[in-house]
PDB file of N, CA and C in Angstrom:
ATOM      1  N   UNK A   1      19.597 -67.242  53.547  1.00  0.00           N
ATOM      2  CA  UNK A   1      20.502 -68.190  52.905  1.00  0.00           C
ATOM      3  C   UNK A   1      21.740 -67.467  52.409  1.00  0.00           C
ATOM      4  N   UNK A   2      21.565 -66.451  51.777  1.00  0.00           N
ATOM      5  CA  UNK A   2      22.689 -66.011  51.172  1.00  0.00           C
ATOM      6  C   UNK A   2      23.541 -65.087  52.243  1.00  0.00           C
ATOM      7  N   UNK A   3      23.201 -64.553  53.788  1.00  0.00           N
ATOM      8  CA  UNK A   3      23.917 -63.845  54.383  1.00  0.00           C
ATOM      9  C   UNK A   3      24.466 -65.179  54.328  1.00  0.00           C
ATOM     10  N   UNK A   4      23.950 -66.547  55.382  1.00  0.00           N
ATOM     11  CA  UNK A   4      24.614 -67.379  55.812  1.00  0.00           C
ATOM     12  C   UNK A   4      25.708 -67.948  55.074  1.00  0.00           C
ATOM     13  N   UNK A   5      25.756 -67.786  53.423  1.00  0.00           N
ATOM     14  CA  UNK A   5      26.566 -68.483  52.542  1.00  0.00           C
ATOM     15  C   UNK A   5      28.215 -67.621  52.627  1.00  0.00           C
ATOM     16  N   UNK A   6      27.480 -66.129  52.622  1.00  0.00           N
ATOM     17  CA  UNK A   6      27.932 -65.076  53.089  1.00  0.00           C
ATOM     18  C   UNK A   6      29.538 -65.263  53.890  1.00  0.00           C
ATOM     19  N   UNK A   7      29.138 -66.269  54.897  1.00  0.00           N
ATOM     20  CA  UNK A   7      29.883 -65.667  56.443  1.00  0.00           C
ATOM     21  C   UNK A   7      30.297 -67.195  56.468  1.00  0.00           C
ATOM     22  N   UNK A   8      30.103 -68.225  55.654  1.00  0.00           N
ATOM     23  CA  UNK A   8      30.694 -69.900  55.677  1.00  0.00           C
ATOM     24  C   UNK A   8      31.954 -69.512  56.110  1.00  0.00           C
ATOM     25  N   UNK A   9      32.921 -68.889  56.143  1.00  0.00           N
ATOM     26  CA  UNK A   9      34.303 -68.428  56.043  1.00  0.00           C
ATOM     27  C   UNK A   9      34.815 -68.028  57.445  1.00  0.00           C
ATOM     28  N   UNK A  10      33.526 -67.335  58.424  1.00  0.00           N
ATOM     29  CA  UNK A  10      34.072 -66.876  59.315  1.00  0.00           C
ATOM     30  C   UNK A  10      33.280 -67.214  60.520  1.00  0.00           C
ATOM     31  N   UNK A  11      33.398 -67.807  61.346  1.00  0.00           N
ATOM     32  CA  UNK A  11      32.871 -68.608  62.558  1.00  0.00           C
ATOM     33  C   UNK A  11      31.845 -67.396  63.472  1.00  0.00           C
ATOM     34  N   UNK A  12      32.940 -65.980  63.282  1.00  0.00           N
ATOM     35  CA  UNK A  12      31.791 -65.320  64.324  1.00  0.00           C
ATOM     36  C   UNK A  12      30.769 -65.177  64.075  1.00  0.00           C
ATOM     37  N   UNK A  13      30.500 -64.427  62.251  1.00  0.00           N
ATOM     38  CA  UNK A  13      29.538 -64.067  62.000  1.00  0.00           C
ATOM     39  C   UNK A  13      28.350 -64.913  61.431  1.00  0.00           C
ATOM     40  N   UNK A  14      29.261 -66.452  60.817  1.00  0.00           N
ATOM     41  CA  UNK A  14      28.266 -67.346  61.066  1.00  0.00           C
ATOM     42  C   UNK A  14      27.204 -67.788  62.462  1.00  0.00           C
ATOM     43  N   UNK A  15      27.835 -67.621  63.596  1.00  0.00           N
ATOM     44  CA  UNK A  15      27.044 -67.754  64.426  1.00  0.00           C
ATOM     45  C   UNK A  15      26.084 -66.363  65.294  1.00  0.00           C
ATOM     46  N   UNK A  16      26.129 -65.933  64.415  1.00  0.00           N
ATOM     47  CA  UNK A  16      24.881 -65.001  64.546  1.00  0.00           C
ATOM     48  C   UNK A  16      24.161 -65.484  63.531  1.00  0.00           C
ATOM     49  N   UNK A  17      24.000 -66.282  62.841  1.00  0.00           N
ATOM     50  CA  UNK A  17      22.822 -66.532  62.007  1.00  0.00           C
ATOM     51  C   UNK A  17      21.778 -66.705  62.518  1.00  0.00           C
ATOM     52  N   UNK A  18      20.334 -66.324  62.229  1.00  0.00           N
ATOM     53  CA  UNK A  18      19.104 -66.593  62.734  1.00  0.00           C
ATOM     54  C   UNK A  18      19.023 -68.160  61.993  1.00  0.00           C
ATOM     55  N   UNK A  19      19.515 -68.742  61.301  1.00  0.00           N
ATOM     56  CA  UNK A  19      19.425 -69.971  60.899  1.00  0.00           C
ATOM     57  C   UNK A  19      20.113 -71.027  61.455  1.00  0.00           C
ATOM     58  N   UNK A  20      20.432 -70.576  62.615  1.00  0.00           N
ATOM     59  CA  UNK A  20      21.308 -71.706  63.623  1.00  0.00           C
ATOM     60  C   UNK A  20      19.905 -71.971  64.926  1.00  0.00           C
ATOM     61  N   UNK A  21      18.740 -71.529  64.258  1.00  0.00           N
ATOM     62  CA  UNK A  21      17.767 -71.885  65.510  1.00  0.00           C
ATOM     63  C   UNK A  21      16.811 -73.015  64.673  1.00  0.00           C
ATOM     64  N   UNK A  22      17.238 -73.395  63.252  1.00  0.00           N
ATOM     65  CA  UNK A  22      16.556 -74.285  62.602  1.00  0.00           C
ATOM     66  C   UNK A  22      16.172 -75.568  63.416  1.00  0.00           C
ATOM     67  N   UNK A  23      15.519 -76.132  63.325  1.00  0.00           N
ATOM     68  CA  UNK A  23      15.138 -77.604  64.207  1.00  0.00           C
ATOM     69  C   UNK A  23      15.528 -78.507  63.102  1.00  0.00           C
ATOM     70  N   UNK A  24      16.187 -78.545  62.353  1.00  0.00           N
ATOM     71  CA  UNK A  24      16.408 -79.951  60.830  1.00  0.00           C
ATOM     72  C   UNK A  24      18.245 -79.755  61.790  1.00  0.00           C
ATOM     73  N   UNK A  25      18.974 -78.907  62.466  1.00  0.00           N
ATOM     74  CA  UNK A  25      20.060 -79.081  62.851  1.00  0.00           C
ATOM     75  C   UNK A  25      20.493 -79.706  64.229  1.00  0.00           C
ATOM     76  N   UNK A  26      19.185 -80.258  64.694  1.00  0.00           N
ATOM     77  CA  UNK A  26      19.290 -80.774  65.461  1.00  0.00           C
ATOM     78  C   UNK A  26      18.987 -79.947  67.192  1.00  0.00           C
ATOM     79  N   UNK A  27      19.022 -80.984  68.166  1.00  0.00           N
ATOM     80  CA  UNK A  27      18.981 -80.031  69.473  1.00  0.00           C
ATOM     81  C   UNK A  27      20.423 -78.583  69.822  1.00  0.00           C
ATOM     82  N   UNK A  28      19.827 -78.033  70.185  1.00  0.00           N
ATOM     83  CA  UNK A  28      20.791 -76.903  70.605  1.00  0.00           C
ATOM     84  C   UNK A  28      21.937 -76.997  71.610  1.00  0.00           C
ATOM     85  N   UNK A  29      22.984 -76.929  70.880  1.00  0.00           N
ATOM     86  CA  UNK A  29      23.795 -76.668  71.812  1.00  0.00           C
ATOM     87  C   UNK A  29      25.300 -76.725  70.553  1.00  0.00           C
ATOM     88  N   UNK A  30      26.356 -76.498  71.467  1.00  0.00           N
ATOM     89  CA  UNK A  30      27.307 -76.023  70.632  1.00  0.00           C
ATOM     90  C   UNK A  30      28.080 -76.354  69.238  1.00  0.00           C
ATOM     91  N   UNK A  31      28.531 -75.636  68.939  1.00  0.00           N
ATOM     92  CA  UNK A  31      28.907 -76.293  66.906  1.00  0.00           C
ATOM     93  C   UNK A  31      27.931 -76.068  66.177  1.00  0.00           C
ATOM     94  N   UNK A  32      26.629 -75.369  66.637  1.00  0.00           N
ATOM     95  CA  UNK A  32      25.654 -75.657  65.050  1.00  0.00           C
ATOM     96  C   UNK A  32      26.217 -74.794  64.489  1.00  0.00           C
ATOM     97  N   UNK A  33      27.040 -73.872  64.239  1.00  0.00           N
ATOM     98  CA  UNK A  33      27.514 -72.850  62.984  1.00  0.00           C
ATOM     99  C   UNK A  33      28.462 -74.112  62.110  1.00  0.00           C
ATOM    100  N   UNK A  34      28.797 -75.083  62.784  1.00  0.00           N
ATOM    101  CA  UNK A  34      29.536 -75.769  61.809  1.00  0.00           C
ATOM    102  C   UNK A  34      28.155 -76.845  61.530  1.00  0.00           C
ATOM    103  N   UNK A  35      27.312 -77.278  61.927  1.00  0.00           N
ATOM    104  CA  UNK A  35      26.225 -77.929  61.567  1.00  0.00           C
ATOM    105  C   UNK A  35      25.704 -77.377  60.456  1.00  0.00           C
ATOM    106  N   UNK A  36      25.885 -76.254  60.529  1.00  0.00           N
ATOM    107  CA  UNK A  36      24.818 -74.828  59.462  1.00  0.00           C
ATOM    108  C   UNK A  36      25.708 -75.337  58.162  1.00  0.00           C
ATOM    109  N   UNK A  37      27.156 -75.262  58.570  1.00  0.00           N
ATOM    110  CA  UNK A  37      27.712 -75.392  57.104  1.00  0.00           C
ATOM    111  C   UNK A  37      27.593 -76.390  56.794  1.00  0.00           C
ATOM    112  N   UNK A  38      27.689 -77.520  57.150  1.00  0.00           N
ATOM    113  CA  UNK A  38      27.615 -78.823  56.282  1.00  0.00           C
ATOM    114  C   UNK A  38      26.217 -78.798  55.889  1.00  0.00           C
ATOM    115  N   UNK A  39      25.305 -78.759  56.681  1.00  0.00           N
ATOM    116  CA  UNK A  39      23.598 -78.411  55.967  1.00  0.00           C
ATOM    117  C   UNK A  39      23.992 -77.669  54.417  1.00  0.00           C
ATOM    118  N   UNK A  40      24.500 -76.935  54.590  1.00  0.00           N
ATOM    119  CA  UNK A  40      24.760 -75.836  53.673  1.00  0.00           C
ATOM    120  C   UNK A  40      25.403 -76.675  52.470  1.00  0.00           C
ATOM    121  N   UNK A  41      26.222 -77.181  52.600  1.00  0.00           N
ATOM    122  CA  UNK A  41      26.614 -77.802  51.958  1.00  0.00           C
ATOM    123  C   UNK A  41      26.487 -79.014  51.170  1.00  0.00           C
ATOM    124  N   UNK A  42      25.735 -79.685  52.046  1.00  0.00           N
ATOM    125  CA  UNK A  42      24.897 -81.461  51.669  1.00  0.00           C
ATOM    126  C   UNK A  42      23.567 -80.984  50.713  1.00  0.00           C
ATOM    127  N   UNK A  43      22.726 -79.670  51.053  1.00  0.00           N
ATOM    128  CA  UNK A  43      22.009 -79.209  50.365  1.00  0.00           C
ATOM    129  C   UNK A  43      22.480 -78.788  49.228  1.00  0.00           C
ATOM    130  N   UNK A  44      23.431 -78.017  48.750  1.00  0.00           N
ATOM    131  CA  UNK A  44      24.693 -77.477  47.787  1.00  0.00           C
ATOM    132  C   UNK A  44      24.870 -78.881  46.464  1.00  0.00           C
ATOM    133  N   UNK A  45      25.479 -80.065  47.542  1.00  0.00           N
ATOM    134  CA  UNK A  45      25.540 -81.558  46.969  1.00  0.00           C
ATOM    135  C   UNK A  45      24.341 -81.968  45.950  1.00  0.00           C
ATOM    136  N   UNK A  46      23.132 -81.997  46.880  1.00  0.00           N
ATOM    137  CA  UNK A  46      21.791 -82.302  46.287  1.00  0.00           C
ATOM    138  C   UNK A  46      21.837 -81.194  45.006  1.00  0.00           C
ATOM    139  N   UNK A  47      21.941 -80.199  44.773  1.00  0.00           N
ATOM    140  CA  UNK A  47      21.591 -79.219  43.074  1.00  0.00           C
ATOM    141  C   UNK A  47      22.714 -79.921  42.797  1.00  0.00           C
ATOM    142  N   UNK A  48      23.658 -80.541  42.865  1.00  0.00           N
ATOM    143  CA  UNK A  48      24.908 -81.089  42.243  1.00  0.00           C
ATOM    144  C   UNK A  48      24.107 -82.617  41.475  1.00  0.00           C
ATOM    145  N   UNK A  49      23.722 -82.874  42.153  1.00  0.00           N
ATOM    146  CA  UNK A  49      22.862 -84.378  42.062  1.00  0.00           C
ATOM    147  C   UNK A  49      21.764 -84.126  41.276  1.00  0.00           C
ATOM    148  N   UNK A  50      21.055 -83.131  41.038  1.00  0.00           N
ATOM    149  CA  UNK A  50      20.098 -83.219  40.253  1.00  0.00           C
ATOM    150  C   UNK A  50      20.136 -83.680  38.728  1.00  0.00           C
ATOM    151  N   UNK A  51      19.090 -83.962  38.533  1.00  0.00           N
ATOM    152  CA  UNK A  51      18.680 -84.129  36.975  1.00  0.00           C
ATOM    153  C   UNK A  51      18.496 -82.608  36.438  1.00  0.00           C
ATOM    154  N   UNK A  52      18.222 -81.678  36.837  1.00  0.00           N
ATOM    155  CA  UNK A  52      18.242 -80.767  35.786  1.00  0.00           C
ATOM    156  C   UNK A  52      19.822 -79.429  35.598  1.00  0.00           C
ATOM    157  N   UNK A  53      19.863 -79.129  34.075  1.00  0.00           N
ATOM    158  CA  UNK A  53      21.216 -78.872  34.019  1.00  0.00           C
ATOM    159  C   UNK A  53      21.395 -77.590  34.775  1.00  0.00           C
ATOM    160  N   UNK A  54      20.371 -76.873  35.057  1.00  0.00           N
ATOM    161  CA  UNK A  54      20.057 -75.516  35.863  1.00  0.00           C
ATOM    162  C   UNK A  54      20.565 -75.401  37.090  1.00  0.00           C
ATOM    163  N   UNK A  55      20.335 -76.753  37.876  1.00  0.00           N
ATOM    164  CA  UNK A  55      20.770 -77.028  39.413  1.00  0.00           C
ATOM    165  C   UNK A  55      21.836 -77.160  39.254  1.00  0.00           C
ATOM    166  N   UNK A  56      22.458 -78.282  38.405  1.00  0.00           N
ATOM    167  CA  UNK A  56      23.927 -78.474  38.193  1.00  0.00           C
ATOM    168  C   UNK A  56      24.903 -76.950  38.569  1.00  0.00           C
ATOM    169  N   UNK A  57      24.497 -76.405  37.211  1.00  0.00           N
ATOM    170  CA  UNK A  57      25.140 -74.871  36.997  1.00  0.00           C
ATOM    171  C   UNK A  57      25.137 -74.712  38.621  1.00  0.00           C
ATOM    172  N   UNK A  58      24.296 -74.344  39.155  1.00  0.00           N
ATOM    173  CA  UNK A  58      23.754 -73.131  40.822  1.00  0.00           C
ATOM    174  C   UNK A  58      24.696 -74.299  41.279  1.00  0.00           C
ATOM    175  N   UNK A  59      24.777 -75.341  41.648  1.00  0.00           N
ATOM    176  CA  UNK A  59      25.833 -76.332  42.532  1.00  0.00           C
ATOM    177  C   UNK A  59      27.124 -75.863  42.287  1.00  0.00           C
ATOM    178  N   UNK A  60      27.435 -75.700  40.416  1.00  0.00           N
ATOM    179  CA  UNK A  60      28.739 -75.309  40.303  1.00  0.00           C
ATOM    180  C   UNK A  60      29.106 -74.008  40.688  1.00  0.00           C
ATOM    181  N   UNK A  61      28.085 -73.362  40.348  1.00  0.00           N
ATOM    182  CA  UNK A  61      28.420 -71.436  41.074  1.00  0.00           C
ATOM    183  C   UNK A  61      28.541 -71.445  42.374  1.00  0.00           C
ATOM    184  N   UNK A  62      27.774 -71.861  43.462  1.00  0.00           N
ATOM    185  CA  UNK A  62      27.762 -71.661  44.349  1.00  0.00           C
ATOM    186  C   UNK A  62      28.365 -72.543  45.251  1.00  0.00           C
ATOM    187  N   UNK A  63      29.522 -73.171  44.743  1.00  0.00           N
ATOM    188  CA  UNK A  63      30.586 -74.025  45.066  1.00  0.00           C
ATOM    189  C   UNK A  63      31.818 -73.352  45.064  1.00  0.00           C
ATOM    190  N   UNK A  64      32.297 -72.750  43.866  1.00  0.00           N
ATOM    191  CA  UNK A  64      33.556 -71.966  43.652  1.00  0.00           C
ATOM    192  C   UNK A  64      32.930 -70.521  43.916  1.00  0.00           C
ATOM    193  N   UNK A  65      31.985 -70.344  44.075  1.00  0.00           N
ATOM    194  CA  UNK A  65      31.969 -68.519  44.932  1.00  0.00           C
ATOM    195  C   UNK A  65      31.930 -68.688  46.463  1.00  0.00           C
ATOM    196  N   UNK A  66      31.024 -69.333  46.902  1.00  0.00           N
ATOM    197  CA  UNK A  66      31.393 -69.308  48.573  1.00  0.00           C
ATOM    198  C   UNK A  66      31.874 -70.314  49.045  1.00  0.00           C
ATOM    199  N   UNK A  67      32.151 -71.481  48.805  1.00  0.00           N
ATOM    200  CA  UNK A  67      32.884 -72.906  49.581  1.00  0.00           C
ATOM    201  C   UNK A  67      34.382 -72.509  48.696  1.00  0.00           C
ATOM    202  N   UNK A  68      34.598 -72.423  47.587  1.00  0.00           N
ATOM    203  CA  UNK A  68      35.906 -71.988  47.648  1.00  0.00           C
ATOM    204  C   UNK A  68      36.633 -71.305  47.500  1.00  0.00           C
ATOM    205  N   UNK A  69      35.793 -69.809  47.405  1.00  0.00           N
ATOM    206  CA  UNK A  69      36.402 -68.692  47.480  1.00  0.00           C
ATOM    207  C   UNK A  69      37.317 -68.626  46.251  1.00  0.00           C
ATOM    208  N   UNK A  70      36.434 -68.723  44.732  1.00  0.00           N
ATOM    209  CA  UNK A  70      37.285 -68.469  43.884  1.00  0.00           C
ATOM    210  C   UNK A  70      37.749 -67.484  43.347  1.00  0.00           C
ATOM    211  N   UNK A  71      37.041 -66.523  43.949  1.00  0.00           N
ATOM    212  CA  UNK A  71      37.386 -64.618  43.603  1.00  0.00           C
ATOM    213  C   UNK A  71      35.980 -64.013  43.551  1.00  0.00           C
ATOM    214  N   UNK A  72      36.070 -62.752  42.598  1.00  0.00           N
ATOM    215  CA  UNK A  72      34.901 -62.345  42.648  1.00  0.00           C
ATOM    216  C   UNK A  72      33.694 -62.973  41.607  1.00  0.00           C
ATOM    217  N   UNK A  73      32.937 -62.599  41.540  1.00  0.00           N
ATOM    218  CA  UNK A  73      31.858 -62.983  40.897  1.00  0.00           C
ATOM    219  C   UNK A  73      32.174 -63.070  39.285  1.00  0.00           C
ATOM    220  N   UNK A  74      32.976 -61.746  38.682  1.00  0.00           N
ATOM    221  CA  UNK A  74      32.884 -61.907  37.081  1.00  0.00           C
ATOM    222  C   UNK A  74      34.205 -62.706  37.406  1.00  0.00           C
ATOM    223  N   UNK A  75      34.982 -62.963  38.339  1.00  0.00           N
ATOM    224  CA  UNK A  75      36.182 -64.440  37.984  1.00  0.00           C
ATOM    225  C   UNK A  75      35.402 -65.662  38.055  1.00  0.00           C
ATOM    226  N   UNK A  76      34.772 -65.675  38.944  1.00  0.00           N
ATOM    227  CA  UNK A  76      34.234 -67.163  38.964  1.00  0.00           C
ATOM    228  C   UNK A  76      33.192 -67.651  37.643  1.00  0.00           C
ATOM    229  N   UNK A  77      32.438 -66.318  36.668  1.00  0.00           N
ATOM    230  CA  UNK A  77      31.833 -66.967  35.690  1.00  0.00           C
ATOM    231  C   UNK A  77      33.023 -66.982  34.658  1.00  0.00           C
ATOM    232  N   UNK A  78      33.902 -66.377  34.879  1.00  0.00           N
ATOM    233  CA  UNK A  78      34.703 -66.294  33.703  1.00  0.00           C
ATOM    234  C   UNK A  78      35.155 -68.102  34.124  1.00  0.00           C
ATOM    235  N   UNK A  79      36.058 -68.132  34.873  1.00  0.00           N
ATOM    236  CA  UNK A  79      36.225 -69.580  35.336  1.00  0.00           C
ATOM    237  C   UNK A  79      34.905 -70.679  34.822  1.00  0.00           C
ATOM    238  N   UNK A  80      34.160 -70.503  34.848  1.00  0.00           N
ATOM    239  CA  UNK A  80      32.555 -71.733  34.639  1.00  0.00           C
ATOM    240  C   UNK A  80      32.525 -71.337  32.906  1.00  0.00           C
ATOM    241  N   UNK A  81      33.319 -70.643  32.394  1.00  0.00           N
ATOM    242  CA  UNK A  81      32.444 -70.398  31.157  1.00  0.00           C
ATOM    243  C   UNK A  81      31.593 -69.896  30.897  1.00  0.00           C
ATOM    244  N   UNK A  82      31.116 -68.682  31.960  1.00  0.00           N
ATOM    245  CA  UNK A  82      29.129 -68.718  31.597  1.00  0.00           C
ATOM    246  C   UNK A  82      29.358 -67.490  31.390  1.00  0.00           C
ATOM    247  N   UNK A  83      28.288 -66.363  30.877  1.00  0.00           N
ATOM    248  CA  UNK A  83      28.061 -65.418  30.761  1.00  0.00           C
ATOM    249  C   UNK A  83      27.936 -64.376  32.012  1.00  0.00           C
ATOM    250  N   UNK A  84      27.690 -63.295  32.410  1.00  0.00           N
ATOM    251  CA  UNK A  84      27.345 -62.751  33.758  1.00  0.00           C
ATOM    252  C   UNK A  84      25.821 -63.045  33.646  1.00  0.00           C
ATOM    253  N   UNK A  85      25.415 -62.755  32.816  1.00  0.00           N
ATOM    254  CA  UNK A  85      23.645 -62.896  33.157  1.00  0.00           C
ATOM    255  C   UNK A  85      23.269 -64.477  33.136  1.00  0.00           C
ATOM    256  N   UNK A  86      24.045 -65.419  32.500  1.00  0.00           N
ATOM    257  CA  UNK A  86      24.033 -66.872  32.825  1.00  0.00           C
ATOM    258  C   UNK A  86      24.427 -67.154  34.749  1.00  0.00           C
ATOM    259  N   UNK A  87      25.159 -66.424  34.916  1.00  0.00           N
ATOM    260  CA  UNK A  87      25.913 -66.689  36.213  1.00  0.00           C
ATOM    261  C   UNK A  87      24.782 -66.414  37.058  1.00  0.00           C
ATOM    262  N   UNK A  88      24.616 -64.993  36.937  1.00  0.00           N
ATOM    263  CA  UNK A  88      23.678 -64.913  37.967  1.00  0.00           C
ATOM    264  C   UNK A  88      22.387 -65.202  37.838  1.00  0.00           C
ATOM    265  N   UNK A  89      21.634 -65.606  37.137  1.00  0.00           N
ATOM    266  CA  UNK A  89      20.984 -65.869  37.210  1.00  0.00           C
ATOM    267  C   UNK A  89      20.913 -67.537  37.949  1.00  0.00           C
ATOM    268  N   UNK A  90      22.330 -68.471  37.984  1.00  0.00           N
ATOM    269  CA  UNK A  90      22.113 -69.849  37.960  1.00  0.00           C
ATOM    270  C   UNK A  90      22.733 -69.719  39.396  1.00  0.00           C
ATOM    271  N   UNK A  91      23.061 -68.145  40.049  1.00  0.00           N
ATOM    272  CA  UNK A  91      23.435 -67.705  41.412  1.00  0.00           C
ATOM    273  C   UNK A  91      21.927 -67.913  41.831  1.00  0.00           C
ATOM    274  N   UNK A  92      21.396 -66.801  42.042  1.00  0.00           N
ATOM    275  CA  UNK A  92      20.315 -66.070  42.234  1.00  0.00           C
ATOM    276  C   UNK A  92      19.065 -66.678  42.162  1.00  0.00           C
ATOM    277  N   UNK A  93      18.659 -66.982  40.640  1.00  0.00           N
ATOM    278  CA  UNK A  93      17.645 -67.626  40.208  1.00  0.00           C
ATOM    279  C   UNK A  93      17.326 -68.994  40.881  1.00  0.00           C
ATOM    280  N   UNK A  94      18.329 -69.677  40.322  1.00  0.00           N
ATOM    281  CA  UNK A  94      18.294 -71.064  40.493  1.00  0.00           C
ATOM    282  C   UNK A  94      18.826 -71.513  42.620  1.00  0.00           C
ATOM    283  N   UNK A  95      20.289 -71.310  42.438  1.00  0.00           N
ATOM    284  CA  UNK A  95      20.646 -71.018  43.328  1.00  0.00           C
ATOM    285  C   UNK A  95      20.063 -71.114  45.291  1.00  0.00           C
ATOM    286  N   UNK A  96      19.866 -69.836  44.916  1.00  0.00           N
ATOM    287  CA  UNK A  96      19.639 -69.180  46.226  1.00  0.00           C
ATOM    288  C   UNK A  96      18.259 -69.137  46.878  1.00  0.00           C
ATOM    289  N   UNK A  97      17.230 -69.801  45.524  1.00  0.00           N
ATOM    290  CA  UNK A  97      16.408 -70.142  45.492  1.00  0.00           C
ATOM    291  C   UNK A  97      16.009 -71.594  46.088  1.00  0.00           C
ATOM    292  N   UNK A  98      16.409 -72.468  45.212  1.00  0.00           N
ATOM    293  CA  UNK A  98      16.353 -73.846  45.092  1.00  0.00           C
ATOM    294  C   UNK A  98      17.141 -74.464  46.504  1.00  0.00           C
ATOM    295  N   UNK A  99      17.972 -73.395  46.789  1.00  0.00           N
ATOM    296  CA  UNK A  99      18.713 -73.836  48.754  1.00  0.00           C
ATOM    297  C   UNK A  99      17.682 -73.464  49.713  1.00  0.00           C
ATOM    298  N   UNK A 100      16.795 -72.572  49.360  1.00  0.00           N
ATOM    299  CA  UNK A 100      15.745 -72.081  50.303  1.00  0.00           C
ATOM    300  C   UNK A 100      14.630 -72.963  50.428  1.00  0.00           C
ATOM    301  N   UNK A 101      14.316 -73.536  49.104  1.00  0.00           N
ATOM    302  CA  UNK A 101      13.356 -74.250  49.398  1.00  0.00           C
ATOM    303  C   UNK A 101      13.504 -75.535  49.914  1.00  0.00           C
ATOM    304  N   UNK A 102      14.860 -76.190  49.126  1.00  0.00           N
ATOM    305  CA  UNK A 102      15.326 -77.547  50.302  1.00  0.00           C
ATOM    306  C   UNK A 102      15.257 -77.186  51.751  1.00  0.00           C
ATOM    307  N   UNK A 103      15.521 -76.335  52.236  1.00  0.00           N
ATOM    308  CA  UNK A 103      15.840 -76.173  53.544  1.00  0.00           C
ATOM    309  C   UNK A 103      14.669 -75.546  54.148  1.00  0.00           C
ATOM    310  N   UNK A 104      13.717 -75.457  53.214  1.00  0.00           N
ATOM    311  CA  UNK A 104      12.383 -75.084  54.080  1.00  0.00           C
ATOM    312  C   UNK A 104      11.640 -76.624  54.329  1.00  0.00           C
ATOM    313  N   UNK A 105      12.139 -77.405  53.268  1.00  0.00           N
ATOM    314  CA  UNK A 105      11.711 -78.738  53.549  1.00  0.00           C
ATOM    315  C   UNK A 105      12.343 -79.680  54.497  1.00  0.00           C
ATOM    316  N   UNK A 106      13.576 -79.480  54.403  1.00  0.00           N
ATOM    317  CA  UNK A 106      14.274 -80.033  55.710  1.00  0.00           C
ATOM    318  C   UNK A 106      13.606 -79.375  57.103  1.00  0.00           C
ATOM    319  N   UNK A 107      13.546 -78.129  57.187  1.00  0.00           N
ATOM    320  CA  UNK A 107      12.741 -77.704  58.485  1.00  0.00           C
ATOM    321  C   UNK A 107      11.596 -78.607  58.678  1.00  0.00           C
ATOM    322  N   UNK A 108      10.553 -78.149  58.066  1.00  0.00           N
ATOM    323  CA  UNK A 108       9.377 -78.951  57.948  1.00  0.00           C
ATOM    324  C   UNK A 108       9.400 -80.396  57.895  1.00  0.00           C
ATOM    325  N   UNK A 109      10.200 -81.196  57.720  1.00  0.00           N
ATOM    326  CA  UNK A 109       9.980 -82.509  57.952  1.00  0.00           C
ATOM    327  C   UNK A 109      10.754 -82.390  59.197  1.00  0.00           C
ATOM    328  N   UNK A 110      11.814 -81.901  59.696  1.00  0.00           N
ATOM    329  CA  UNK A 110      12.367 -81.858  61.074  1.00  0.00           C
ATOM    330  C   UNK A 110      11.152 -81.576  62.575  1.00  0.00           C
ATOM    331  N   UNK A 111       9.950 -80.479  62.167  1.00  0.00           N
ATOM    332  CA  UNK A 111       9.305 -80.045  63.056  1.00  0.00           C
ATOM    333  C   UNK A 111       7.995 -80.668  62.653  1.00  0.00           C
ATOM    334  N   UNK A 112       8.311 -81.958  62.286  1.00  0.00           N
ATOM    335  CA  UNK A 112       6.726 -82.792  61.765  1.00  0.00           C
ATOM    336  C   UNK A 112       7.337 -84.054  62.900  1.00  0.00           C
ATOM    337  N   UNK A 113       8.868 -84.199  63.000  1.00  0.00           N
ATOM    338  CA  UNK A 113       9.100 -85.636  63.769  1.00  0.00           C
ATOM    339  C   UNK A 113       8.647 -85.031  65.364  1.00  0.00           C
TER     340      UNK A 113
END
């Protein structure tokens, strides 16, 4: 998850992702690196949507660090207000976490149809 969040920016190295062989993106064939990102992103939406304020935070971090490239890491908590150990942790913890497991569930209901 996080190389892929990684490389949203740059088409080549997004499509070396081993996560462009997911079955929740549909049959194979060309554009899934841009499939990958909107996945990436609609999942991103959902911690935005949640009820808890934890997801919120990880939606807001991981919105202005890799979808919009707001600088580095201590700019973007300085920007959110949060602490560094608030940040990363609502990176990391919450985050990078909580995208893995949506998207292990999107797989899994994809390779159940």
């Amino acid at each position: 998850i996080k190389a892929a969040l990684e490389d949203l920016h740059d088409p080549k190295l997004l499509t070396a992702s081993p996560l462009l062989d997911l079955a929740c993106l549909g049959p194979a064939a060309n554009g899934r690196a841009e499939l990958l990102r909107r996945l990436l992103s609609t999942l991103v939406g959902e911690l935005a949507a949640s009820t808890s304020h934890a997801e919120k935070d990880a939606a807001r971090v991981l919105t202005a660090y890799y979808f919009d490239r707001q600088g580095s890491h201590e700019r973007v908590a300085e920007g959110l207000h949060m602490t560094m150990p608030t940040y990363y942790r609502r990176l990391r913890d919450v985050g990078h976490v909580r995208l893995l497991e949506l998207l292990r569930l999107r797989e899994a209901a994809a390779t159940l149809e």
